[in-house]
Structure formats: C-alpha cells, structure tokens
N, C-alpha and C. Protein backbone atom coordinates (compact mmCIF):
# COMPACT_ATOMS: atom_id res chain seq x y z
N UNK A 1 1.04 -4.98 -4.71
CA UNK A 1 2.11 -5.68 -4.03
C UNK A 1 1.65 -7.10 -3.78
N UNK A 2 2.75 -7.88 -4.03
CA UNK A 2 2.02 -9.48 -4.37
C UNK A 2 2.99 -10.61 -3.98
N UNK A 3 2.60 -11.63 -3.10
CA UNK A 3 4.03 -12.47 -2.88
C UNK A 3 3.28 -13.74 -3.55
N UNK A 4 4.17 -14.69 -3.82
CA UNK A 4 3.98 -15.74 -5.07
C UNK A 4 4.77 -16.89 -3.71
N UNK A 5 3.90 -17.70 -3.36
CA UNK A 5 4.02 -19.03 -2.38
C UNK A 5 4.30 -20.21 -3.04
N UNK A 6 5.24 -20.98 -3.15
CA UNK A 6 5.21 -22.24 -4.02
C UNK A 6 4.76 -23.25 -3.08
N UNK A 7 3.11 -23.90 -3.45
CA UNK A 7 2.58 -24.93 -2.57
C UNK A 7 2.62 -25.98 -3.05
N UNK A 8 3.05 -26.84 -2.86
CA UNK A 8 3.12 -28.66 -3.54
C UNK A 8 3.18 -28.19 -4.92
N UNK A 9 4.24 -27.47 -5.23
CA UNK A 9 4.42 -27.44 -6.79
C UNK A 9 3.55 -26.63 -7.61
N UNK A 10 2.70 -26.04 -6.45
CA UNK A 10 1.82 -24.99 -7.54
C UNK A 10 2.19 -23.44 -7.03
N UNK A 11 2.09 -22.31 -8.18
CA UNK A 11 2.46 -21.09 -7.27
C UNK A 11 1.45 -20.62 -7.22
N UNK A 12 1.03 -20.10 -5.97
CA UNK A 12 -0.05 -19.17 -5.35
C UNK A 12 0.25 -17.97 -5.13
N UNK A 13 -0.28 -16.79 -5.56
CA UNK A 13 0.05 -15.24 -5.29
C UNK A 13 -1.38 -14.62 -4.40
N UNK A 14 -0.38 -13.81 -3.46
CA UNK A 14 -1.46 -13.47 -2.58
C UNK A 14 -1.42 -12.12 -2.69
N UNK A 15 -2.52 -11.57 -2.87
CA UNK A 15 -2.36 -9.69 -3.22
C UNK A 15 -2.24 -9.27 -1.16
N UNK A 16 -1.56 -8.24 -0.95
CA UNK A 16 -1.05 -8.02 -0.03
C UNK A 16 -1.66 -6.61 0.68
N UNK A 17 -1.59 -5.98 -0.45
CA UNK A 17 -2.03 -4.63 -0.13
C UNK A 17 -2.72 -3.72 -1.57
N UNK A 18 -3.47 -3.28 -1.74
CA UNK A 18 -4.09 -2.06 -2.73
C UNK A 18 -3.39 -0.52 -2.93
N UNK A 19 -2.97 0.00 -3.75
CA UNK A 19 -2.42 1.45 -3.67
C UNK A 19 -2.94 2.11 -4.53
N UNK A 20 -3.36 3.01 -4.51
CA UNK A 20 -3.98 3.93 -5.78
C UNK A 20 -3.73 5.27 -5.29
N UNK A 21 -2.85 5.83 -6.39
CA UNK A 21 -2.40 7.09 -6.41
C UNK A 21 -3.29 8.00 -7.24
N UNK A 22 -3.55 9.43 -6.90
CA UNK A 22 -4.94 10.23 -7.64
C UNK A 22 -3.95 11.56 -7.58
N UNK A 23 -4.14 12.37 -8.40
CA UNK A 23 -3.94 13.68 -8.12
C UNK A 23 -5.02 14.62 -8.60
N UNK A 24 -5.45 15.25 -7.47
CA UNK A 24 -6.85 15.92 -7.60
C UNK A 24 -6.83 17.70 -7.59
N UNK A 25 -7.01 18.03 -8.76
CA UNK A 25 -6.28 19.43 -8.73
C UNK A 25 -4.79 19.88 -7.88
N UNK A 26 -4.39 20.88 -6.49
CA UNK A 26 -2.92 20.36 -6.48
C UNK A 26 -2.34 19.86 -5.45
N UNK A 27 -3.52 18.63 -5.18
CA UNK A 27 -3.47 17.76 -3.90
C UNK A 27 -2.82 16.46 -4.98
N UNK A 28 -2.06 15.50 -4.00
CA UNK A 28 -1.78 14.11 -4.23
C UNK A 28 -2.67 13.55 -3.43
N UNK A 29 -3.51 12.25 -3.80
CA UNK A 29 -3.97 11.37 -2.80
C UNK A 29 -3.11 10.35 -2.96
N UNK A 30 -3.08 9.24 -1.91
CA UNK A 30 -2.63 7.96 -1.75
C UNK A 30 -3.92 7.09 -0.77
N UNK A 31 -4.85 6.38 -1.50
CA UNK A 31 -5.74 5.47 -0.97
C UNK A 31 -4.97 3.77 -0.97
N UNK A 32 -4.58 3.61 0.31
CA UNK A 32 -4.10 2.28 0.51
C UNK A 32 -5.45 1.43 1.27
N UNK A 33 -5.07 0.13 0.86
CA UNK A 33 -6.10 -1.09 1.43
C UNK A 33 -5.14 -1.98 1.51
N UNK A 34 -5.32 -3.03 3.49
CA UNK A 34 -5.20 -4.14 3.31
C UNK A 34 -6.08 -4.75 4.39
N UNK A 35 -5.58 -6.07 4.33
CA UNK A 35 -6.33 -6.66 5.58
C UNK A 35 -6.21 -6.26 6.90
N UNK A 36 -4.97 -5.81 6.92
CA UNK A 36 -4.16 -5.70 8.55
C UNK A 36 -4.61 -4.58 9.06
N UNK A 37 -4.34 -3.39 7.90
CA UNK A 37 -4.59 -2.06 8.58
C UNK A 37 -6.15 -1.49 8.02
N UNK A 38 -6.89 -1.96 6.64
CA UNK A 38 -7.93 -1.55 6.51
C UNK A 38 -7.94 -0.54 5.26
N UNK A 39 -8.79 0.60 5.15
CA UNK A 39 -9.11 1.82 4.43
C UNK A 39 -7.91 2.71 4.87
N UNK A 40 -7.32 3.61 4.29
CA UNK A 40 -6.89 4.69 4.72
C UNK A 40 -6.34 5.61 3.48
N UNK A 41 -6.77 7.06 3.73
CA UNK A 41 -6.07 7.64 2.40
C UNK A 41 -4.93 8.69 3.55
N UNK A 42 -3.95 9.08 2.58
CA UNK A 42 -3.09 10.13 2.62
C UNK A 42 -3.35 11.16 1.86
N UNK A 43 -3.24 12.50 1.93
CA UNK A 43 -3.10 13.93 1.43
C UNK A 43 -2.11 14.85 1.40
N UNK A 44 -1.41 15.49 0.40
CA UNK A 44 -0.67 15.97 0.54
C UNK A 44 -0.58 17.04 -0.67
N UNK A 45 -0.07 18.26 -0.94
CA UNK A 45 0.38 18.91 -2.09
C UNK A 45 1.60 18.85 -2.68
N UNK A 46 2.51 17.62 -2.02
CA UNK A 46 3.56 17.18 -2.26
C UNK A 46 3.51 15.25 -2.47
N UNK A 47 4.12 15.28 -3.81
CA UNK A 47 3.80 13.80 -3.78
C UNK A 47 4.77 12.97 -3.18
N UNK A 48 6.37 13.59 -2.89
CA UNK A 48 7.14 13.07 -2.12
C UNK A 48 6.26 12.75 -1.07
N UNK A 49 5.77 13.51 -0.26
CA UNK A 49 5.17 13.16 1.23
C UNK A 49 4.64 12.42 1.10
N UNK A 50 3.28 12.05 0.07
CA UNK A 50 2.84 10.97 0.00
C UNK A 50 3.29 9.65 -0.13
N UNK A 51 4.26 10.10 -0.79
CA UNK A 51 4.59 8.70 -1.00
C UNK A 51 5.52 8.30 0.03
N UNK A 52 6.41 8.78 0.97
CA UNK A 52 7.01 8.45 2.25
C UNK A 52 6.07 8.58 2.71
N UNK A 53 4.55 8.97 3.36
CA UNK A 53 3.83 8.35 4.24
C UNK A 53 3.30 7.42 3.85
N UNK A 54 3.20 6.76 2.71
CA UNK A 54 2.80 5.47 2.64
C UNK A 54 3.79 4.26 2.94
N UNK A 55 5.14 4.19 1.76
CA UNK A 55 6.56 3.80 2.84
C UNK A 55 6.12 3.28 3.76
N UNK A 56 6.37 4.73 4.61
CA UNK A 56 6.93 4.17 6.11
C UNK A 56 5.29 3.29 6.62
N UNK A 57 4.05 3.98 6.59
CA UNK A 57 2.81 3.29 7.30
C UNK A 57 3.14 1.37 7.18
N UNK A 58 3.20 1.18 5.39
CA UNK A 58 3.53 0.01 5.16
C UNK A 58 4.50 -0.95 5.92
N UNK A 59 5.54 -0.21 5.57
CA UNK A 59 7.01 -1.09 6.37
C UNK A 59 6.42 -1.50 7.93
N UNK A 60 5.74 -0.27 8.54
CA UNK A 60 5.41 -0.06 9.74
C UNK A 60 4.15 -1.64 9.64
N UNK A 61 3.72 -1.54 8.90
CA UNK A 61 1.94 -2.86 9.23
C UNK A 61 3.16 -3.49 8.89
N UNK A 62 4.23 -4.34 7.76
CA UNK A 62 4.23 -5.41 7.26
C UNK A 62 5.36 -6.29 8.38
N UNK A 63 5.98 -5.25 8.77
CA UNK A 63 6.82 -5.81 10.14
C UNK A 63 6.26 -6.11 11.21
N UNK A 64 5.65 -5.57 11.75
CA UNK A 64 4.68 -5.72 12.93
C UNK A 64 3.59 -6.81 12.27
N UNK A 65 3.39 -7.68 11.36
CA UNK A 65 2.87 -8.37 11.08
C UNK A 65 3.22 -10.09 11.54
C-alpha cells in the first residue's frame, strides 16, 4: 500500500504498510508491518477472517493516524 506525494514537481511514494499473506497447511496467516502499529500477524483457518481482521486493524491505525 503506497501513496505517491507530488513535491515541487517531483512524485514521491511512500510505502505505508507491508502485508504478506501465507497459508500454512489449513491455517491462513496475515503478517502486517507499519510504522504506526509495528509487527503483528493474524491466524485463522478461514481466509475471510483474515482478511477482515486485517481491514478493519488497518482502517482502525490509518484513521486514528
């Protein structure tokens, strides 16, 4: 996830956050990284869940930001 800043005519992209999705036999992981909130993985045997607990965590850091 990446926002692109136009500074005096130059564009700058700033990486925002890290996501890496794994599926480890019949677990989903979700390992997110950023500055705000840090390390954190999710677990689940459902990848829906994972992926709405990442969603919402996100929405949750990038507003409160």
């Amino acid at each position: 996830n990446q926002t692109k800043i136009l500074l005096r005519g130059v564009m700058v992209e700033e990486s925002l956050c890290n996501v890496e999705f794994i599926k480890d036999n019949n677990d989903y992981i979700a390992r997110v990284q950023s500055d705000i909130g840090g390390l954190r993985e999710y677990r689940s045997s459902s990848l829906e869940e994972v992926l709405e607990q990442v969603i919402i965590d996100l929405q949750e850091e990038f507003e409160n930001a």
